[in-house]
N, C-alpha and C. Protein backbone atom coordinates (compact mmCIF):
# COMPACT_ATOMS: atom_id res chain seq x y z
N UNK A 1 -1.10 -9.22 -6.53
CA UNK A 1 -0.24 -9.84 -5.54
C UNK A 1 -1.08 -10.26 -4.35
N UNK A 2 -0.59 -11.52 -3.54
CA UNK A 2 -1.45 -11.55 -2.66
C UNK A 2 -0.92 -11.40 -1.37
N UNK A 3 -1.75 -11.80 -0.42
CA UNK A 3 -1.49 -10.43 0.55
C UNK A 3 0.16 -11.30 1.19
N UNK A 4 0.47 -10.33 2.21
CA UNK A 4 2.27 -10.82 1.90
C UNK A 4 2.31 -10.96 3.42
N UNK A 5 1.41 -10.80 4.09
CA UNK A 5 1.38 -11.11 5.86
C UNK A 5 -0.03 -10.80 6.21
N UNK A 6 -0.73 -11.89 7.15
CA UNK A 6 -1.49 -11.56 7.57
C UNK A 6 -1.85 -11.37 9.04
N UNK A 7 -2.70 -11.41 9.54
CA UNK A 7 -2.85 -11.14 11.39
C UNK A 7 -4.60 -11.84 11.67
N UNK A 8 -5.14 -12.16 13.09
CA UNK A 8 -5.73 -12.69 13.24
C UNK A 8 -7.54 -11.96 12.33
N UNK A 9 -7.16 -10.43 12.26
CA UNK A 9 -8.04 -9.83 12.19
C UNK A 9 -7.66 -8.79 10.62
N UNK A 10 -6.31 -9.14 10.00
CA UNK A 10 -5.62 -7.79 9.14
C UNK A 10 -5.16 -8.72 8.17
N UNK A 11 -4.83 -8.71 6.69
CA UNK A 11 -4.69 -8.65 5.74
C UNK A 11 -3.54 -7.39 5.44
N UNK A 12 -2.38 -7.76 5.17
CA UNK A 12 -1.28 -6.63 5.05
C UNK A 12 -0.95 -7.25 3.51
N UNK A 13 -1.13 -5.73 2.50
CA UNK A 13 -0.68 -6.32 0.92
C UNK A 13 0.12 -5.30 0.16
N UNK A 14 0.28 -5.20 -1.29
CA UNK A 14 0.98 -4.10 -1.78
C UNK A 14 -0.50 -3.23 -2.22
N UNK A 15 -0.29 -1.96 -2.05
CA UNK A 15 -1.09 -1.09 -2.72
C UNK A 15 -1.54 -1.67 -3.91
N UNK A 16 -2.54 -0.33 -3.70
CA UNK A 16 -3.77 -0.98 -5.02
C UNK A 16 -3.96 0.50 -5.57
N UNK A 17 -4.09 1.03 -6.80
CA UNK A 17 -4.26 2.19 -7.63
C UNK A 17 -5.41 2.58 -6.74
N UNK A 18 -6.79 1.40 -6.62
CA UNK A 18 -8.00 1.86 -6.05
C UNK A 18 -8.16 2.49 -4.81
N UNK A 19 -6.79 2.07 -3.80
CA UNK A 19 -6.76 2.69 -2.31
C UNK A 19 -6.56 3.95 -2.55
N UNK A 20 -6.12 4.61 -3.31
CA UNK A 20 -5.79 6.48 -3.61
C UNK A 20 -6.85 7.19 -2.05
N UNK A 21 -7.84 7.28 -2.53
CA UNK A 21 -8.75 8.00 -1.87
C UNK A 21 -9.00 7.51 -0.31
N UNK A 22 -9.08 6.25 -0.06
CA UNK A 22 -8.98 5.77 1.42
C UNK A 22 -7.40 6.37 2.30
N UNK A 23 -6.65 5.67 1.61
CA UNK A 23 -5.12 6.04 1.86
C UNK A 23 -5.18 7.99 2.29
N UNK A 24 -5.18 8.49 1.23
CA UNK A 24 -5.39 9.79 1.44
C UNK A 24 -6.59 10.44 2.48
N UNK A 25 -7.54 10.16 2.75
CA UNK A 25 -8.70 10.39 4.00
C UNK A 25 -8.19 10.29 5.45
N UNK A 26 -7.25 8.28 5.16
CA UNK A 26 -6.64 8.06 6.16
C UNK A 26 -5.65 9.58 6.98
N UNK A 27 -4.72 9.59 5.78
CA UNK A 27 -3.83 10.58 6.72
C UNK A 27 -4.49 12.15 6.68
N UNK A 28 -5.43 12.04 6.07
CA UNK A 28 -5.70 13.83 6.08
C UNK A 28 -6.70 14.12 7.40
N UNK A 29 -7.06 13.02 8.28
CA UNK A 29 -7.49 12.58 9.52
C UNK A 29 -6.69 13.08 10.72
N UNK A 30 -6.95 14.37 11.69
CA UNK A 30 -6.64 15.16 12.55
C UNK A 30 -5.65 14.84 13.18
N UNK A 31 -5.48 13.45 14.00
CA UNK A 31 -4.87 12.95 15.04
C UNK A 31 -3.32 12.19 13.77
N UNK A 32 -3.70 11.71 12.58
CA UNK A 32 -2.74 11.43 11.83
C UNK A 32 -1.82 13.27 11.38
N UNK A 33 -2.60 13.83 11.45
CA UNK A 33 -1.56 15.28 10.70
C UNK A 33 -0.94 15.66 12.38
N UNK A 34 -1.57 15.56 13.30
CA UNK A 34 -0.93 15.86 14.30
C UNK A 34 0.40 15.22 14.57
N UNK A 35 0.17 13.91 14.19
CA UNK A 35 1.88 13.43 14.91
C UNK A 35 2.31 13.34 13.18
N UNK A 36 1.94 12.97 12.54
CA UNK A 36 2.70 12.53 10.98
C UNK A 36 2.74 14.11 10.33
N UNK A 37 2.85 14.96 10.38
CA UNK A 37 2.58 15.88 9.50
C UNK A 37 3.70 15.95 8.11
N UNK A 38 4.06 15.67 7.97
CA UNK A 38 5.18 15.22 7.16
C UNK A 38 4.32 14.10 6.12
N UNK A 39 3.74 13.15 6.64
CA UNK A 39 3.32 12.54 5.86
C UNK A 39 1.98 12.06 5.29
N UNK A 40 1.50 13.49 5.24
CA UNK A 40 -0.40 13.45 5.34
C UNK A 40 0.09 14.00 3.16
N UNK A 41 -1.35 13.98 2.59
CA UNK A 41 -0.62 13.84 0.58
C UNK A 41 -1.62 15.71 0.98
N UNK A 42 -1.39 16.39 0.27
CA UNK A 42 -1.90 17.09 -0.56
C UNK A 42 -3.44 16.85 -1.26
N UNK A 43 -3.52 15.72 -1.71
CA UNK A 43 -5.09 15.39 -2.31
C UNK A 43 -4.76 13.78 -2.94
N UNK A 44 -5.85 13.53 -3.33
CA UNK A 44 -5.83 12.38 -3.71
C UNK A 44 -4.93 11.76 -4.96
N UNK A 45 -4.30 12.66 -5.85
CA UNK A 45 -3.72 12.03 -6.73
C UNK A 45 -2.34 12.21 -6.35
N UNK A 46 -2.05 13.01 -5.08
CA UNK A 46 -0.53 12.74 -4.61
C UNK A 46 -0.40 11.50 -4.20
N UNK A 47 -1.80 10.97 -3.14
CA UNK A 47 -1.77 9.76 -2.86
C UNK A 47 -1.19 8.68 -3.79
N UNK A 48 -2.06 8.64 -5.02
CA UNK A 48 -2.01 7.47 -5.92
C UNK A 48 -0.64 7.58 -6.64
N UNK A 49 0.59 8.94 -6.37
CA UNK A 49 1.58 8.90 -6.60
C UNK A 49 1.98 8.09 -5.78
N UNK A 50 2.33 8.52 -4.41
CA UNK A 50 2.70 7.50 -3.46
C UNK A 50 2.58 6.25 -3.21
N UNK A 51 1.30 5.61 -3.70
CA UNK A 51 1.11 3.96 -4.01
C UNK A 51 1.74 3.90 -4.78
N UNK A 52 1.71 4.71 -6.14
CA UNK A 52 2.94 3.94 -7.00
C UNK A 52 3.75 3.80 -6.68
N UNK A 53 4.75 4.48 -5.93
CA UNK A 53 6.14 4.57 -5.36
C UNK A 53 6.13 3.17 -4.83
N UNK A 54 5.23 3.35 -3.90
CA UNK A 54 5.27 2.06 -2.88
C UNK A 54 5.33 0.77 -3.38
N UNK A 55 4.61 0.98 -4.35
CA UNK A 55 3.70 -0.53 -5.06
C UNK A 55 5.45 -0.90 -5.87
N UNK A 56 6.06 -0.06 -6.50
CA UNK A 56 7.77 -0.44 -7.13
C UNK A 56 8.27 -0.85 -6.15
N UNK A 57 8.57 0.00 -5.10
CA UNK A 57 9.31 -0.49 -4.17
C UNK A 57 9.25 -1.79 -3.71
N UNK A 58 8.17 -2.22 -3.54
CA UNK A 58 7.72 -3.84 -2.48
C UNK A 58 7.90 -4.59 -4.71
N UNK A 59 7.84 -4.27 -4.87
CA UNK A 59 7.99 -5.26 -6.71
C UNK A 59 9.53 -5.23 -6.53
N UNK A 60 10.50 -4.39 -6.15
CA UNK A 60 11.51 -4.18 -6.40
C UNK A 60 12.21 -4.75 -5.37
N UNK A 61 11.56 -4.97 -4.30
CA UNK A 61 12.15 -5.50 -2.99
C UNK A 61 13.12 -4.79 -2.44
N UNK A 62 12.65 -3.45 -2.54
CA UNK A 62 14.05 -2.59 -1.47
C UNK A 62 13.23 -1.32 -0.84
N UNK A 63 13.87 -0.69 -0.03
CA UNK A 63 13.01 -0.04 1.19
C UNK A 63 12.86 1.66 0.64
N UNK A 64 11.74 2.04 1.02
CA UNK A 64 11.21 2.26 1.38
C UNK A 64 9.77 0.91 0.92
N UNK A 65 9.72 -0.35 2.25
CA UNK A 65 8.61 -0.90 1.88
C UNK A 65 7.16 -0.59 2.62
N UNK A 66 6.36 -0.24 1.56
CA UNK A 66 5.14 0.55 2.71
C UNK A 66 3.94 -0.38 2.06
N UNK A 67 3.26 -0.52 3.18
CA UNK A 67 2.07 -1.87 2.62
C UNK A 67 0.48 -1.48 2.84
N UNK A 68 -0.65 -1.66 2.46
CA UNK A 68 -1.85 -1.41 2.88
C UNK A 68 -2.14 -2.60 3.52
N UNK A 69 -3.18 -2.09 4.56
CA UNK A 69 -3.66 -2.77 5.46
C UNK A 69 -5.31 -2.99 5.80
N UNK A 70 -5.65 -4.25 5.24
CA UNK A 70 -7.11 -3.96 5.28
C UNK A 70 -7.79 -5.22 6.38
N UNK A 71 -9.01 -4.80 6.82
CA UNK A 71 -9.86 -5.69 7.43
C UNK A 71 -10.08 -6.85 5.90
N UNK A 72 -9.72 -8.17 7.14
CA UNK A 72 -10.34 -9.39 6.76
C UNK A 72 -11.50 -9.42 6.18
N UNK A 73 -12.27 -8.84 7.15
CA UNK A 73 -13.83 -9.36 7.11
C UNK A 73 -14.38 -8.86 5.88
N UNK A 74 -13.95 -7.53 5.67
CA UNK A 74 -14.81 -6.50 4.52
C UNK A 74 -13.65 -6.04 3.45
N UNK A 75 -12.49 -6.33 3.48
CA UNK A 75 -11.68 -5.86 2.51
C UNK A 75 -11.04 -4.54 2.67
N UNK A 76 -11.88 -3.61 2.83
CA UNK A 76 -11.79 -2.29 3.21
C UNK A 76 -10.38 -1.76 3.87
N UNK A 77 -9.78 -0.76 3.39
CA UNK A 77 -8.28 -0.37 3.71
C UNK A 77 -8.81 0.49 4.96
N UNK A 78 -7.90 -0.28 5.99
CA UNK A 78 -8.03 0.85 6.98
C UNK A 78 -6.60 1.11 7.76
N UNK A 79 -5.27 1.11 6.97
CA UNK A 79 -4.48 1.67 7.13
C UNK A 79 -3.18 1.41 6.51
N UNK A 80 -2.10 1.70 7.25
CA UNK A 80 -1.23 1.08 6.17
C UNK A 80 0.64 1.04 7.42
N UNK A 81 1.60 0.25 7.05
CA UNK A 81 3.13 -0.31 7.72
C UNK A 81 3.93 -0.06 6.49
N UNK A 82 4.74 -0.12 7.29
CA UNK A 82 5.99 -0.11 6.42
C UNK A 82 7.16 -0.16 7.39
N UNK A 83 8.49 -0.03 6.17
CA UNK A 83 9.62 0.13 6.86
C UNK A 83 10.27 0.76 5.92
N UNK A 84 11.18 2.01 7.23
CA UNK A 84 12.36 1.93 6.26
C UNK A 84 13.41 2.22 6.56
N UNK A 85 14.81 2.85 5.83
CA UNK A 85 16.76 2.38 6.25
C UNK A 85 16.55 3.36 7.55
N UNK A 86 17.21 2.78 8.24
CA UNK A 86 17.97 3.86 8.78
C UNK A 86 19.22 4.54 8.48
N UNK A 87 19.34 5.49 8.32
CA UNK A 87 20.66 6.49 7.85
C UNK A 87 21.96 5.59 8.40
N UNK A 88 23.45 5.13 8.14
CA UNK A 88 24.21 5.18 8.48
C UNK A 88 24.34 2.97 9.07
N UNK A 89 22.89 2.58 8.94
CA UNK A 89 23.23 1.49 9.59
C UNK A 89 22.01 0.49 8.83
N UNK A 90 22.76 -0.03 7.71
CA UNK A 90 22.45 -0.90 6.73
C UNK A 90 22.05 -2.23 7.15
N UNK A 91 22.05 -2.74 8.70
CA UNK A 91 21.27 -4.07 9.12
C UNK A 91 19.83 -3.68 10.27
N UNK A 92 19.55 -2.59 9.84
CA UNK A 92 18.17 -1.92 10.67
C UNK A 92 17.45 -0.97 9.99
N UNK A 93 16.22 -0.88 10.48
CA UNK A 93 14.90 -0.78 9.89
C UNK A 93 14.23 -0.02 10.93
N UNK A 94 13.39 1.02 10.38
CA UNK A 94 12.26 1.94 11.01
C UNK A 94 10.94 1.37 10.61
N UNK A 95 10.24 1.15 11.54
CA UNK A 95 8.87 0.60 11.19
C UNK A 95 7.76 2.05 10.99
N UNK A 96 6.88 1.89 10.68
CA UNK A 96 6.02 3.13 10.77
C UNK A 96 4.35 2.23 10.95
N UNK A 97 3.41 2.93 11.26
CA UNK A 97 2.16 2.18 10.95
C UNK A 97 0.90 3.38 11.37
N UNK A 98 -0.17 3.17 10.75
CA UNK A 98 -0.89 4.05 10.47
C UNK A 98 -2.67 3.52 10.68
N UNK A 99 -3.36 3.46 11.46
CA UNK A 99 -4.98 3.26 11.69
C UNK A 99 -5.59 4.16 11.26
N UNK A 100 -6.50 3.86 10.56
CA UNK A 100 -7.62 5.11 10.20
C UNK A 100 -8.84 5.26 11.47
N UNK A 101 -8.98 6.66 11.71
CA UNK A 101 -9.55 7.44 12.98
C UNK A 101 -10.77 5.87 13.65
N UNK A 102 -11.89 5.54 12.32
CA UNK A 102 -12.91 5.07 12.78
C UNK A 102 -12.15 3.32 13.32
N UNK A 103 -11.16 3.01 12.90
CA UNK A 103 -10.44 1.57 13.29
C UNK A 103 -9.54 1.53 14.16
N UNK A 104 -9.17 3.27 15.47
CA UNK A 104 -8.22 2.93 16.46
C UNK A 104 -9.29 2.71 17.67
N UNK A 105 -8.65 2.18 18.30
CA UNK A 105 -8.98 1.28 19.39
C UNK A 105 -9.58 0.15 19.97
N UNK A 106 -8.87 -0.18 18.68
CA UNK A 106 -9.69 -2.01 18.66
C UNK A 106 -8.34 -3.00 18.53
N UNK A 107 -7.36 -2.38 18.70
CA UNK A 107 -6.03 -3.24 18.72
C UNK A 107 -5.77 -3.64 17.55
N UNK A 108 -6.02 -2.85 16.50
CA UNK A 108 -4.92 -3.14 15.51
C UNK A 108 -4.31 -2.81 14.91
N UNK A 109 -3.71 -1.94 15.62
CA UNK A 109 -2.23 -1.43 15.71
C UNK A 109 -1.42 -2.78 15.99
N UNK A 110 -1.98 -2.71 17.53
CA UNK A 110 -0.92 -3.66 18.39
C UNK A 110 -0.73 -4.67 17.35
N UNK A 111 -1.54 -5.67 17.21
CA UNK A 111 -1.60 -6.69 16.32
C UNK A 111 -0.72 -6.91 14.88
N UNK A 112 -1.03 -5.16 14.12
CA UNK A 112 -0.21 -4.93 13.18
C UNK A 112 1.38 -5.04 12.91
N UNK A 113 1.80 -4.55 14.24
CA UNK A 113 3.18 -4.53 14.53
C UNK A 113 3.37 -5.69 14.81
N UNK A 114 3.09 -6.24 15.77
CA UNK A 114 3.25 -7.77 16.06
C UNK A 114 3.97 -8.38 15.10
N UNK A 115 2.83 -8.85 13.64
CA UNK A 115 3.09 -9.65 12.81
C UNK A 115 4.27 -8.51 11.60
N UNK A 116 3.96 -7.23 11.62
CA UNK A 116 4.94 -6.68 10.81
C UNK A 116 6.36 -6.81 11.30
N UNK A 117 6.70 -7.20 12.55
CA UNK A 117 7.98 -6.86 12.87
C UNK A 117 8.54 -8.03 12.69
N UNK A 118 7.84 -9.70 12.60
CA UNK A 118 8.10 -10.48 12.32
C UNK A 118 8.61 -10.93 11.34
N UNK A 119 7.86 -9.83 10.36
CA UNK A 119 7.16 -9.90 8.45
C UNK A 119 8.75 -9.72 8.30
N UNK A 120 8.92 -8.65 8.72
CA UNK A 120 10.70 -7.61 8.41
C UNK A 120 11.58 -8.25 8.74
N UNK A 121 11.46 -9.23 9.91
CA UNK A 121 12.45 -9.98 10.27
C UNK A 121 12.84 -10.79 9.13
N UNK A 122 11.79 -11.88 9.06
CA UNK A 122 11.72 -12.79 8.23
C UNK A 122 12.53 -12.78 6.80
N UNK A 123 11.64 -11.43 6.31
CA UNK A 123 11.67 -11.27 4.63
C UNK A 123 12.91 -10.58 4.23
N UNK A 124 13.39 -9.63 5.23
CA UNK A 124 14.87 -8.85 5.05
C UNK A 124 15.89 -9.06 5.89
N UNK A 125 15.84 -10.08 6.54
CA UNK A 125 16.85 -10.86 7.74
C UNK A 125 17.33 -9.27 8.40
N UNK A 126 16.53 -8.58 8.92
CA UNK A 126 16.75 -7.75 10.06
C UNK A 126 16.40 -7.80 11.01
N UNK A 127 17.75 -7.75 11.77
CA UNK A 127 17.70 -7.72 13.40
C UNK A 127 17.11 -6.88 14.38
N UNK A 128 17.41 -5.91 14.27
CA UNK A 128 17.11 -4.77 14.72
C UNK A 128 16.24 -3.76 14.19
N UNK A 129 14.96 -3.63 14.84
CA UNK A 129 13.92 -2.65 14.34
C UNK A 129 13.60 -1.49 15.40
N UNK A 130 13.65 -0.23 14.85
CA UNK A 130 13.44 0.58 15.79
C UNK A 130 11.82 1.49 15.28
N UNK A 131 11.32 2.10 16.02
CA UNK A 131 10.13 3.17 16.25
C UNK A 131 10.46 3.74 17.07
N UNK A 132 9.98 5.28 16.21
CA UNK A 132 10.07 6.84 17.02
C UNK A 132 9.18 7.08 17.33
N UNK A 133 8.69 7.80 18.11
CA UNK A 133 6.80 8.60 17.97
C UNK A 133 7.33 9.55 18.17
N UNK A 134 6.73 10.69 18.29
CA UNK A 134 6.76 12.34 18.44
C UNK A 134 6.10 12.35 19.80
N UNK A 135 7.07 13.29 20.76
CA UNK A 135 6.79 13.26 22.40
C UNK A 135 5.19 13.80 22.04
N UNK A 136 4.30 12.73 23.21
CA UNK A 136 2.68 12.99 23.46
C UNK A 136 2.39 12.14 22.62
N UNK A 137 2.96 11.36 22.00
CA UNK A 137 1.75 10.18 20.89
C UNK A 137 1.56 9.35 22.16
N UNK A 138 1.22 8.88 22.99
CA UNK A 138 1.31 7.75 23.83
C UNK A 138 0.84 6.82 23.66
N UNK A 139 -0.28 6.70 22.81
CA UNK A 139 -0.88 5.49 22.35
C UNK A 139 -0.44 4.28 21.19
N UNK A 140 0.88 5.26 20.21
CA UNK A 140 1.70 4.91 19.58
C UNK A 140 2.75 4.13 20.09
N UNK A 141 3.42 5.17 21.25
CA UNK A 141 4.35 4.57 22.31
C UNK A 141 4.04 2.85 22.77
N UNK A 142 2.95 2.90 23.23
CA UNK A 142 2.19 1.44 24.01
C UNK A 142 1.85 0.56 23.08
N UNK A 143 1.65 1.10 21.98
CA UNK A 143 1.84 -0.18 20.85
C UNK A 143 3.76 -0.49 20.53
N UNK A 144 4.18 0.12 20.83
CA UNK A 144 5.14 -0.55 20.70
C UNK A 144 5.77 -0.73 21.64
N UNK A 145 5.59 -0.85 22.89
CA UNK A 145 6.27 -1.18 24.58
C UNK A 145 5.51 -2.90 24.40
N UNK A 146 4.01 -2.99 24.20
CA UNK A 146 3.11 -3.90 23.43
C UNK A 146 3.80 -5.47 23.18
N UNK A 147 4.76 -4.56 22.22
CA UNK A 147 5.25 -5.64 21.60
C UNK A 147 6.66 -6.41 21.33
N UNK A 148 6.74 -5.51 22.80
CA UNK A 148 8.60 -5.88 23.13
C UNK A 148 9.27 -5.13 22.80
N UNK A 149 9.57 -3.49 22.01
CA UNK A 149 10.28 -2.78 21.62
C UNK A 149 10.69 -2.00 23.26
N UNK A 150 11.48 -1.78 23.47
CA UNK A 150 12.12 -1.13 24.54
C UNK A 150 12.44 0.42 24.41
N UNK A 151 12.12 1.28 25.21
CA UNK A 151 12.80 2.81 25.48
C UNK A 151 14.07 2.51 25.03
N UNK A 152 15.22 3.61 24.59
CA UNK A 152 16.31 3.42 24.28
C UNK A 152 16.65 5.23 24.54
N UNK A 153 16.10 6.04 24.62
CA UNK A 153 16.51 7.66 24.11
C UNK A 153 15.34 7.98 23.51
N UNK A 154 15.69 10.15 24.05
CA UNK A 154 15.53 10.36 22.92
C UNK A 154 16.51 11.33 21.66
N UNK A 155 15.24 11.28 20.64
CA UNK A 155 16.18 11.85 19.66
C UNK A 155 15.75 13.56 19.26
N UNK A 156 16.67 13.86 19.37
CA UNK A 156 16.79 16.01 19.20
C UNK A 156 17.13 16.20 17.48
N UNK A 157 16.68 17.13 16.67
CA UNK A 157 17.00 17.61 15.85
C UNK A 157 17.27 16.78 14.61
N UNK A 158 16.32 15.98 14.23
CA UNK A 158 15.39 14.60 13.04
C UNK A 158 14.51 15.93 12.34
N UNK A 159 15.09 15.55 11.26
CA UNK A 159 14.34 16.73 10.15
C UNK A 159 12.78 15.92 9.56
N UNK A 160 12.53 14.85 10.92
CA UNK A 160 10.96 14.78 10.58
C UNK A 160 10.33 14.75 11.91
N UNK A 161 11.01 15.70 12.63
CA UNK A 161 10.38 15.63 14.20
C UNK A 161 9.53 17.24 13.72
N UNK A 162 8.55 16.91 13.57
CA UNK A 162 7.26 18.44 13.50
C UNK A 162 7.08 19.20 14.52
N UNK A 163 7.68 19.24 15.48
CA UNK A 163 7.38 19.77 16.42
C UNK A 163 9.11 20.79 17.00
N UNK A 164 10.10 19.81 16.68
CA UNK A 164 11.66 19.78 17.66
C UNK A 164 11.38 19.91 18.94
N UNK A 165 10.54 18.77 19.24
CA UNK A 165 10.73 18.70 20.21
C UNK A 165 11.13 17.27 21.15
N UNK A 166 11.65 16.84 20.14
CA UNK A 166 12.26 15.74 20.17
C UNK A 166 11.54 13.93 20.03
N UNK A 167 11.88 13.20 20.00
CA UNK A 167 11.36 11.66 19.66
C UNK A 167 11.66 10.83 20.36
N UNK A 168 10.84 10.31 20.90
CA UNK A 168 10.57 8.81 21.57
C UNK A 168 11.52 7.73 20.76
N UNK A 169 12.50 7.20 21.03
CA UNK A 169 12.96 6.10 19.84
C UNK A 169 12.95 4.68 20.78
N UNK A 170 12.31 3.73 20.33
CA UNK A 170 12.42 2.31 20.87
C UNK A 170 12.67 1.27 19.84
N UNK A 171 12.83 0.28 20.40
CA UNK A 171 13.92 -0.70 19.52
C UNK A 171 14.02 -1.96 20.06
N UNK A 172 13.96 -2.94 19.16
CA UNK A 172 13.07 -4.28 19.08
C UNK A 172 14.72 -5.24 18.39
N UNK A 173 15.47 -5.90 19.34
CA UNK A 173 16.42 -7.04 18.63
C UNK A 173 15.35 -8.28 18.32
N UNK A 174 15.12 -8.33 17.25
CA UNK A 174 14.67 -9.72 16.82
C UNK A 174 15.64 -11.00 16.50
């Protein structure tokens, strides 16, 4: 498949069997188990479960859609977006997005979201996109203040808040 959005500097596509081991490094990466802990694999062939999942899902065109994300220049996966339902409200979408340690702080995050929130608009005629972070991500937060998503609350007692200590939720009308 080819790639399904791109950015000035990013290449966003469906998983690849071969990302297993990048994908998996990605989240088993300190600052990713700190706020994601929920979603760091076990080892590498949980990973390449999870691409499969993913890789049906985006074939199947229904959500949970989660995408790899690689540099232009070199191919190389250095992270990965997605979206997915929100509980209870069938015209909105949770974005998620993920940099690997040696590729944050070069803005492409920011960048990522940018064109992903567009991608979601576009491809699933959704209006409304929201992002949580886990209180103290702040750098997460500013990628998405970044890009027009607005404070809205927060949220108490999300059986993927790792901490309970509640979530940042912001939210983007496209």
């Amino acid at each position: 498949m080819e790639n399904l959005f791109e950015t000035a500097r990013l290449s966003v596509r469906k998983f690849r069997d071969e990302d297993a081991r990048k994908l998996y490094e990605n989240h088993m990466d300190d600052e990713v188990r700190r706020w994601f802990p929920n979603e760091c694999y076990a080892d590498e062939a949980e990973a390449l479960d999870a691409i499969r999942f993913y890789a049906d899902c985006v074939d199947g065109g229904h959500l949970p859609y989660v995408l790899g994300v690689v540099l232009k220049e070199t191919g190389e996966l250095v992270g990965d977006t997605g979206i997915s339902e929100v509980e209870g409200k069938p015209d909105e979408t949770e974005i998620g997005y993920c940099i690997g340690r040696e590729y944050r702080g070069k803005g492409y995050a920011t960048e990522l979201v940018d064109a992903a929130t567009r991608f979601i608009a576009g491809r699933f005629g959704i209006r409304v996109i929201h992002g949580r972070v886990v209180h103290g991500n702040d750098a997460s937060a500013r990628v998405l203040e970044k890009n027009g998503y607005r404070f809205t609350g927060e949220e108490f007692g999300a059986e993927d808040d790792p901490y309970g200590n509640g979530m940042l939720v912001y939210k983007k009308e496209c």
